[in-house]
Each structure stands twice: as C-alpha cells, then as structure tokens.
Protein backbone atom coordinates (compact mmCIF):
# COMPACT_ATOMS: atom_id res chain seq x y z
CA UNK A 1 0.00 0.00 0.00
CA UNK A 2 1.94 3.36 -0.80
CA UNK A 3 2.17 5.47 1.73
CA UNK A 4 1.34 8.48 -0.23
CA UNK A 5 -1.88 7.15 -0.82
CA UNK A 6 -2.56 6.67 2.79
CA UNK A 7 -1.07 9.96 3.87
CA UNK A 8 -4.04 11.57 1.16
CA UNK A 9 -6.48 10.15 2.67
CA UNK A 10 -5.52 11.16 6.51
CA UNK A 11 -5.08 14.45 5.01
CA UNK A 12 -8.52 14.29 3.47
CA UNK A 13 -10.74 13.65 7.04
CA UNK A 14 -9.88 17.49 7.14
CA UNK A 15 -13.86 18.66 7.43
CA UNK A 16 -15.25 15.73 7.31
CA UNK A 17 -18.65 15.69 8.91
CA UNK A 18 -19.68 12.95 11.01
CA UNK A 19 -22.47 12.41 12.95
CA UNK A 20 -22.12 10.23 16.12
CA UNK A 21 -25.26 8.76 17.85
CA UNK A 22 -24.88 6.82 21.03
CA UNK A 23 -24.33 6.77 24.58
CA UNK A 24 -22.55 9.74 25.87
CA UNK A 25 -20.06 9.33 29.14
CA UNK A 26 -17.96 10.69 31.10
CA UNK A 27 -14.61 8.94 32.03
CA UNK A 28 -13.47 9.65 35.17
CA UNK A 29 -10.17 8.74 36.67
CA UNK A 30 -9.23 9.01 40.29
CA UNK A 31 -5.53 8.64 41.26
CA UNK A 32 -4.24 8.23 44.25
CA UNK A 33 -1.31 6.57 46.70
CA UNK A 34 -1.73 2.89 48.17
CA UNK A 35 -0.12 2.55 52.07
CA UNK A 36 -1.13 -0.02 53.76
CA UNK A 37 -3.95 -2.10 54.05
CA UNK A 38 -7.27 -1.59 55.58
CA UNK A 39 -8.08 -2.80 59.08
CA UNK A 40 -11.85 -3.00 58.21
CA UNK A 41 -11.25 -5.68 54.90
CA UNK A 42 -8.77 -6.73 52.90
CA UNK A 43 -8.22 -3.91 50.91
CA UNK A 44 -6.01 -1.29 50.21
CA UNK A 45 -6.25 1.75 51.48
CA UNK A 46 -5.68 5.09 48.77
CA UNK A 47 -4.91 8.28 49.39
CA UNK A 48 -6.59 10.36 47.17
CA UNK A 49 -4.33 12.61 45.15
CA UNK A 50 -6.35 14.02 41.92
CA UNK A 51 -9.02 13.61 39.52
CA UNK A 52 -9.80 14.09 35.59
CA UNK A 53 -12.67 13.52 33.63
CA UNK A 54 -12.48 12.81 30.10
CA UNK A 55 -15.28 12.45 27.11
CA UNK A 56 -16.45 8.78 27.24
CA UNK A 57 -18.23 6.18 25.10
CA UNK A 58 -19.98 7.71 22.32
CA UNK A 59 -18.23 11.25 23.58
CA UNK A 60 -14.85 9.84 23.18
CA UNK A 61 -16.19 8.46 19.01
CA UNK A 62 -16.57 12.12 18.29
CA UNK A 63 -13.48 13.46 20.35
CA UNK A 64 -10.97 11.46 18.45
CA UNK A 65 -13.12 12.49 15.00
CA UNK A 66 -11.99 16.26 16.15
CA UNK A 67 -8.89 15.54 17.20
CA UNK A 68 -7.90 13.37 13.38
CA UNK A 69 -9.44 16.34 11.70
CA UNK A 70 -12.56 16.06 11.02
CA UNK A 71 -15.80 17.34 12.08
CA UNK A 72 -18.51 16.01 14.63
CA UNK A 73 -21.55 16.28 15.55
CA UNK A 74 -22.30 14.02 18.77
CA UNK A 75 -26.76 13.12 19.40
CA UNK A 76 -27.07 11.42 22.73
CA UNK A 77 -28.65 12.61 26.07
CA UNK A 78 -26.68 13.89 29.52
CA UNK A 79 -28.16 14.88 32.61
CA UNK A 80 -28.47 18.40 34.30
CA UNK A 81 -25.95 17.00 36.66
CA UNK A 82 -21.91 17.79 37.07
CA UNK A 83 -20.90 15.12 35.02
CA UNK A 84 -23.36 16.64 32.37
CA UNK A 85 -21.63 19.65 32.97
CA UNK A 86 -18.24 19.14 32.46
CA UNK A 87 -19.22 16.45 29.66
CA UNK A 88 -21.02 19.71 27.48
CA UNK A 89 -17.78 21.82 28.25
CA UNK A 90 -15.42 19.30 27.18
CA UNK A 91 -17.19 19.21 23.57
CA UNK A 92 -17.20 23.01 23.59
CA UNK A 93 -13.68 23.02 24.31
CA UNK A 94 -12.54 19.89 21.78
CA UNK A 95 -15.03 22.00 19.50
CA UNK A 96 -17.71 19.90 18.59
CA UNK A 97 -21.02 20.68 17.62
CA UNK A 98 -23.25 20.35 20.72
CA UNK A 99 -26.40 21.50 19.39
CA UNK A 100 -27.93 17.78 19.17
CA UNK A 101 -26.49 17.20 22.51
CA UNK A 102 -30.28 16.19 24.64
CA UNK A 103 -29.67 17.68 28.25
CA UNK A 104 -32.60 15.70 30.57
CA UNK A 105 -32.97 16.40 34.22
CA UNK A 106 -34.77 12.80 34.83
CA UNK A 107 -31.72 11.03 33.59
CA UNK A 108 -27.95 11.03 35.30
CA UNK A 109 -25.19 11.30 32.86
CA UNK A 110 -23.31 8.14 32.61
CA UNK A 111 -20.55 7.66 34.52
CA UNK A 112 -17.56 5.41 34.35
CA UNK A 113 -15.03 5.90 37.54
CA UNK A 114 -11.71 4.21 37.90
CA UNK A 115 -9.65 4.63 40.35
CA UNK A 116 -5.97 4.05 39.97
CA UNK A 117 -3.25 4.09 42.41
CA UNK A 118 0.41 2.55 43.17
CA UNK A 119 3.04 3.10 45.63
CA UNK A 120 5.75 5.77 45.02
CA UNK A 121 7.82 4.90 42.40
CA UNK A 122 5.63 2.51 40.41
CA UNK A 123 3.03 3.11 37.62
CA UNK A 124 -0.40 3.53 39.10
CA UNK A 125 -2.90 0.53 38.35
CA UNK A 126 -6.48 0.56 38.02
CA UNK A 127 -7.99 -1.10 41.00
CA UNK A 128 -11.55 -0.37 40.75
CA UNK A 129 -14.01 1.06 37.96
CA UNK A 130 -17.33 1.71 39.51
CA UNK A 131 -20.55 3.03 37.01
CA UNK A 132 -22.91 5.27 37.55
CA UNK A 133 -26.01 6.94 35.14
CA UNK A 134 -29.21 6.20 33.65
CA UNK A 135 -29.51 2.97 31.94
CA UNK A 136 -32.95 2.54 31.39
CA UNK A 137 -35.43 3.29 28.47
CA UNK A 138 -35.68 6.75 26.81
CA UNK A 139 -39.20 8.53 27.09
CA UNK A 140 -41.28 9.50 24.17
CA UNK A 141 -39.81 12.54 24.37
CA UNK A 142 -36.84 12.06 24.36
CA UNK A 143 -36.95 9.62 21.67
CA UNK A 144 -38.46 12.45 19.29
CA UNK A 145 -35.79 15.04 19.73
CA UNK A 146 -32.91 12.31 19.08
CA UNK A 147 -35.07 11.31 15.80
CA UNK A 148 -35.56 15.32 15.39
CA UNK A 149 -31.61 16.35 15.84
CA UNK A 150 -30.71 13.50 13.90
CA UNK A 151 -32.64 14.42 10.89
CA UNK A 152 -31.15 17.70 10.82
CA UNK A 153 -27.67 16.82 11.86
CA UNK A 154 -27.61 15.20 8.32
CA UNK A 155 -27.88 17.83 6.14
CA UNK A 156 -23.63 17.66 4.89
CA UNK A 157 -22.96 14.83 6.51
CA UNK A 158 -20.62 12.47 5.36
CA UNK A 159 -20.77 9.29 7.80
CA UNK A 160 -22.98 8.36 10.97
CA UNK A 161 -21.40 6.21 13.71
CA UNK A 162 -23.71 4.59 16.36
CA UNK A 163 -21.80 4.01 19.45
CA UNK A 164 -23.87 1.79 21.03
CA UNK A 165 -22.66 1.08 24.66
CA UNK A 166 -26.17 -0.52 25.43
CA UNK A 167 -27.29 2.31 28.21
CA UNK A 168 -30.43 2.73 26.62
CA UNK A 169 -29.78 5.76 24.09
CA UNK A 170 -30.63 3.42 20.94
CA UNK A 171 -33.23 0.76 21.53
CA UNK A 172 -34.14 -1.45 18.67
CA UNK A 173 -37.00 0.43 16.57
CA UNK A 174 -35.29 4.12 16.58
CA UNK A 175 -31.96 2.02 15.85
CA UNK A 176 -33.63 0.68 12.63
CA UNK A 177 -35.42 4.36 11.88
CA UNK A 178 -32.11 6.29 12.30
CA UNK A 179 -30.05 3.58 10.26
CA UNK A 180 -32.85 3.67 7.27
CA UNK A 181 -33.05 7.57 7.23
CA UNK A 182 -28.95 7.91 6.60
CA UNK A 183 -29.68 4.90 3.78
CA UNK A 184 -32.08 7.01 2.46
CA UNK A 185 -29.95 9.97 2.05
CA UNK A 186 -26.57 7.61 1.01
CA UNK A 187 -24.81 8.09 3.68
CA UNK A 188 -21.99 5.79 5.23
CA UNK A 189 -22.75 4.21 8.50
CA UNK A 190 -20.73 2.31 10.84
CA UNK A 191 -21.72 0.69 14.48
CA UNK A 192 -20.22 -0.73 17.41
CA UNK A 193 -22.06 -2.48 19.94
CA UNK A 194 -21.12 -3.71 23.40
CA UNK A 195 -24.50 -6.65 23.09
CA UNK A 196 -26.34 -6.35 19.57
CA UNK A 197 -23.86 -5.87 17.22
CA UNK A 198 -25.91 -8.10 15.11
CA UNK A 199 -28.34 -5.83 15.05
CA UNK A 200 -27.42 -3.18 13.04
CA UNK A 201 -29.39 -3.67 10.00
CA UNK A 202 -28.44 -2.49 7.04
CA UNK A 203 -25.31 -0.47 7.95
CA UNK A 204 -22.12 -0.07 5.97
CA UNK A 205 -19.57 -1.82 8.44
CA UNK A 206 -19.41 -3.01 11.80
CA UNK A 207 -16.49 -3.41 14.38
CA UNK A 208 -16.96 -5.93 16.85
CA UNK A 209 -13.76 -6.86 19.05
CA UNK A 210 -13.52 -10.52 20.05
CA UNK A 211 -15.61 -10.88 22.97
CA UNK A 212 -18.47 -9.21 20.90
CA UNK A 213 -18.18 -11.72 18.05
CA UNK A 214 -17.91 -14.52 20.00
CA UNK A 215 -21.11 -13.58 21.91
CA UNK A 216 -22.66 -13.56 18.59
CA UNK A 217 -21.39 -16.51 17.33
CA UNK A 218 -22.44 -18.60 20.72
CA UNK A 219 -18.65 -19.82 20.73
CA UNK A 220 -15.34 -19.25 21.16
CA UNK A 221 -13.56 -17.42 18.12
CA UNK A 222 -10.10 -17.74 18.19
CA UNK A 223 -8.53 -18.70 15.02
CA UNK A 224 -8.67 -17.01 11.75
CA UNK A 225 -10.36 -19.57 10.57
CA UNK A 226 -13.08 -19.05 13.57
CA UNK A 227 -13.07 -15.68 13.08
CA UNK A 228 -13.83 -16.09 9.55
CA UNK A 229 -17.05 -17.99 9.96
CA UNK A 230 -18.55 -16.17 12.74
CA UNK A 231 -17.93 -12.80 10.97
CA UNK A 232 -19.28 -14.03 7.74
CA UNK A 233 -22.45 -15.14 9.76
CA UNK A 234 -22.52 -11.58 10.98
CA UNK A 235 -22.09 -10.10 7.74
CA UNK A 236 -25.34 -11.72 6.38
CA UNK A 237 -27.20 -11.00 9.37
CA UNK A 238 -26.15 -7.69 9.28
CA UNK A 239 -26.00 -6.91 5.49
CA UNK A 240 -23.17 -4.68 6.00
CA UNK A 241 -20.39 -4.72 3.72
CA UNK A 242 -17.52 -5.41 6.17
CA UNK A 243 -16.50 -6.52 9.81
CA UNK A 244 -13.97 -4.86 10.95
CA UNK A 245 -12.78 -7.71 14.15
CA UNK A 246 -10.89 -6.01 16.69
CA UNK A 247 -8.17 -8.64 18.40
CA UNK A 248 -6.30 -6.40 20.70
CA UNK A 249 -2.71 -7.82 21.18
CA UNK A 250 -3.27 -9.78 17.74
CA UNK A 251 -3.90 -6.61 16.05
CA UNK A 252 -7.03 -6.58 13.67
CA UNK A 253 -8.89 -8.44 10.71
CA UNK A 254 -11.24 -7.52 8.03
CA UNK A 255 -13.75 -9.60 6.60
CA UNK A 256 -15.33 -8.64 3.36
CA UNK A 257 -17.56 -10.75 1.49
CA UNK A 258 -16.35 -12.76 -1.06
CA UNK A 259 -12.81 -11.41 -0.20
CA UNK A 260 -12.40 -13.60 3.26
CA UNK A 261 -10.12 -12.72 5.80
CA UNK A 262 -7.45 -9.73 5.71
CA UNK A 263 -5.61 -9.82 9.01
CA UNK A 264 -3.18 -6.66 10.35
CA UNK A 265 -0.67 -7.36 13.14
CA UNK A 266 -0.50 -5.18 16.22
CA UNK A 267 0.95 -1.94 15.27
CA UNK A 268 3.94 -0.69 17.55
CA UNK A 269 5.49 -1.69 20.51
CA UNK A 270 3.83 -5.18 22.11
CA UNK A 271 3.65 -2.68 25.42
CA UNK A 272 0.74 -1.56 26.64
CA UNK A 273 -0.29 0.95 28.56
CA UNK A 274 -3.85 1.23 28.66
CA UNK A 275 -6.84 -0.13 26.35
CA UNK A 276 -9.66 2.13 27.56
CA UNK A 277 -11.41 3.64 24.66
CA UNK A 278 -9.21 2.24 21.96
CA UNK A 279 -12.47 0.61 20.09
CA UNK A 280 -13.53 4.17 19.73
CA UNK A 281 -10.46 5.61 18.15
CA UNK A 282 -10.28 2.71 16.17
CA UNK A 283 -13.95 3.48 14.77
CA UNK A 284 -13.52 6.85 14.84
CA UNK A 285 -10.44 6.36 12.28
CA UNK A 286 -11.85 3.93 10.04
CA UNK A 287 -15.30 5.98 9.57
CA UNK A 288 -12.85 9.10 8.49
CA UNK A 289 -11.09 6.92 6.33
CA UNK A 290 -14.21 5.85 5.10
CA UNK A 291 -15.94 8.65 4.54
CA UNK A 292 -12.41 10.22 2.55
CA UNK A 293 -13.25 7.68 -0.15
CA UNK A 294 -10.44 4.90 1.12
CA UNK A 295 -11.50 1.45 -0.25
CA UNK A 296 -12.00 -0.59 3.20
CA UNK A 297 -8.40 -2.35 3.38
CA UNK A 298 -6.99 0.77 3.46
CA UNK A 299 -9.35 2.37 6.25
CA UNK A 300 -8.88 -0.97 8.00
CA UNK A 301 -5.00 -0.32 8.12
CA UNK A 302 -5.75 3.44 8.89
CA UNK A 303 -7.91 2.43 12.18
CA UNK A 304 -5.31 -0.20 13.15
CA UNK A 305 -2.29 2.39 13.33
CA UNK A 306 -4.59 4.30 15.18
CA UNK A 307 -5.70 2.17 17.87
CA UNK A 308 -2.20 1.07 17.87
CA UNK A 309 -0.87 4.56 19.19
CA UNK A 310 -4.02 4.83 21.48
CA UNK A 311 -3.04 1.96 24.01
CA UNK A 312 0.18 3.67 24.46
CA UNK A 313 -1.57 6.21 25.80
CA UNK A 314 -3.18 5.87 29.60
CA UNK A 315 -6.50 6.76 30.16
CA UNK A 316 -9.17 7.69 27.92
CA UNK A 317 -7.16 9.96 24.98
CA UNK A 318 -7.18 10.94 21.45
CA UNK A 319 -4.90 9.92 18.19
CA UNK A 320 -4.20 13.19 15.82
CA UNK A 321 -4.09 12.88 11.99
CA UNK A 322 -0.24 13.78 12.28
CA UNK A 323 -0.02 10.67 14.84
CA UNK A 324 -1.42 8.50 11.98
CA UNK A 325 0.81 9.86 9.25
CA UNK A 326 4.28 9.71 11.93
CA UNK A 327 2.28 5.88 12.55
CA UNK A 328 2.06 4.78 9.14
CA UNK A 329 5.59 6.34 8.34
CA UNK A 330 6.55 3.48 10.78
CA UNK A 331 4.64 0.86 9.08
CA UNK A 332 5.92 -1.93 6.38
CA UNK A 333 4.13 0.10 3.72
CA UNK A 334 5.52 1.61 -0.07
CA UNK A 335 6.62 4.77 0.61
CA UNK A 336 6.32 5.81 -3.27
C-alpha cells in the first residue's frame, strides 16, 4: 500500500462531517497513593491525590473524529448534573457541535469511575471502575428530539457512527429508523455495539472486538479460521459490507464478502499501557477513512495504526491525523 496514498487520505478527514449517535459518558479517573492495608477488609487503602474527567463512550467516538481532523456532531442525552456539565464543556472546548447534545434532568449522565493508584515509584494501576447513570429506556420525548436532531444533523454529513454502549440511548426500533433515514440519504454508516452488534441492519460496516463476536457466534472465536465464519455469519445478518474484528494484542482483521479474511498485526510496541477507549479511536479512524473515499483495506490499516498509538496512551485519549501519518511512516508500507 503506498504510503502516499494513505497519507491523502488522513489528510482528506480534514472537514469531514460525522455524525455520532450513542451513549454519551464521562470517564473519570481518580488517582491516588496505596499505604497499607485496611483494618476493616482486605483492601487497600488510597490516598486520594487528583481527579480528571475525560469524554467517554460515544463522547470519546466524536473526540478522536476532532482531534484526526474532522468534524462532529455528537446526538445522545446527559443529565443536568456535574458530570453533564463538564461532559457539554469538554465538547465546547474539543469544538464539537453540541447543538444535538439532549440535556434531561430525569436522567444522570453516565458515569464510568476508575480509580488508579500505586506506591511511590511505580506506575499507578487501576484497581476499581465503579458506574454510575441512567440505563434505562428513553421517554417518548426524548426519543423524538434524538429522531428530530438527527434528521437535521444530516444535512452535509458524510458518515454516521452509532456508538452503542447498550445504556439505553438506541433501543431497537429508533436504531432501525435512524439507520434507514442515513440509507435514504446515502450516507456511510458504521456501528459498534457492546451486546447487539448483530443488530445493526443495514449499515455499511461493523467493528466488533472478540468478545463481541464470540457472543454472537455462541462460541469461542479464536482462530482465523473461527473468526472467519462467525464474521461471515454476521455479515449476512447484518447486510453490512464489512467486519472490521478487533483482536487487541493480535492486532485486527477484516472480513469482506467474497474477499475472506485480511488480518493486520498489532501496530507498535507489544507494550501496553492502557486499552480504555481504543475501540472508539479505532472506529472513529476507520469511519474518516471511510468517509475520505479509502477502499475498506486501506481504512482498515488506517484504524489499526490508530488504535495502535491509542493503548500507548493511559487513560481515555485521542490519536491526531499527524499521529497516523508519523504511525504509518513506521509501518511496512511503499513509501512511493
């Protein structure tokens, strides 16, 4: 693959619009110091030393879609809480386009806490992730001004990513609505799905990591061969015209009808520093690519640089488009 074609296309998710619908959260990380442990239970005790909250879930999709380039424009609901708070001036200050962002004072913004902490001198390890936020089904309401902001959110859009983290924002009959409105118009659409992956109807691609495929499949997939079957299964269920199977330490593989099985080794150092929120950079990348007119083996190498450079990175973070060109200068590609 030259590299000259690749670096066109990075350069291309320059104002690309994308449209991200899903489950907004907010990532929060405490750190602290571990002492000793607690006379009350076995458990360490942590000084508290600071806390950060970063853009989450579906947040995170549209973060990394800024931060590559191009353009987003995130539709999900927060509450009038502080984490709703801070999650609406985070996308003000990434620069996002909040105006489909559904603020509800009967629902609390997901939450995802982890606390981290080590002893002085060694790298601080999560110990504990504890979630907080509405999970439960939208109201009518609610439902009509995600339908409503969608609709107008795509007017110029190029691509519409469903982050579906299964907290309620897309249950199964708006799912199918929003999907055959973008179809209508011709617009790319990709989903990931932490339970119904096989549900997205209709869509363009789909990236499942192992765990997700397997649950579909109602086995374990392992092998390429494995990995094969269960994503062609999910291609005809699905309709979509590839599957995108994240593998983390073995890297990725596409399946395209009629094409089988492309596999793409782990990009970078085997070290890892942190996997949170890698499946949305890596979706976030491969929609841009997408959406920039890359055939799908290209945007497939694209998203694996770039969830390659993510898990260096601790916590929940962001890849830039000059990450992914330094990334793929890196990579055993033609550099004509």
């Amino acid at each position: 693959m030259p590299l000259r074609r690749l670096d066109k296309i990075i350069r291309s998710f320059r104002g690309r619009k994308i449209v991200v619908v899903g489950d907004m959260v907010a990532d929060e990380f405490v750190y602290g110091r571990t002492y000793r442990l607690s006379r009350e239970a076995p458990v360490p005790i942590v000084r508290f030393d600071h806390s950060d909250i970063k853009l989450g879930g579906a947040a995170n999709v549209a973060n990394n879609v800024i931060a590559m380039g191009g353009k987003a424009v995130p539709i999900g609901v927060i509450g009038v809480d502080d984490a709703g708070r801070e999650v609406a001036s985070l996308f003000s200050q990434c620069g996002a386009d909040t105006a489909c962002l559904i603020r509800d004072k009967n629902r609390s913004t997901i939450t995802k806490t982890r606390i981290l902490a080590g002893d002085v001198g060694t790298v601080a390890q999560q110990m504990l992730r504890l979630d907080r936020g509405s999970n439960g089904d939208l109201s009518n309401r609610l439902r009509r001004q995600i339908v409503e902001a969608f609709e107008g959110a795509m007017e110029g859009a190029h691509c519409v990513v469903f982050s579906d983290y299964g907290e309620g924002v897309l249950p199964d009959h708006m799912r199918d609505d929003l999907i055959a409105r973008a179809r209508k118009r011709g617009i790319i659409t990709v989903a990931d799905s932490r339970f119904k992956i096989h549900m997205f109807r209709g869509v363009t691609a789909v990236t499942p990591n192992v765990p997700e495929l397997s649950q579909y499949a109602k086995r374990p997939v392992e092998s390429e061969e494995e990995i094969a079957r269960a994503a062609a299964a999910l291609q005809r269920r699905t309709g979509c015209r590839g599957v995108l199977v994240k593998r983390g330490g073995m890297g990725m593989a596409l399946y395209r009808r009629g094409r089988g099985v492309k596999t793409y080794p782990p990009h970078g150092s085997i070290e890892v520093a942190d996997v949170t929120g890698a499946g949305d950079t890596v979706i976030a990348a491969f929609t841009l690519a997408l959406c920039s007119r890359a055939e799908m083996d290209d945007a497939a190498l694209i998203a694996n640089v770039a969830g390659g450079i993510k898990v260096t990175k601790r916590g929940t973070a962001t890849v830039s488009a000059a990450e992914l060109m330094r990334g793929l200068d890196h990579t055993r590609v033609e550099k004509v």
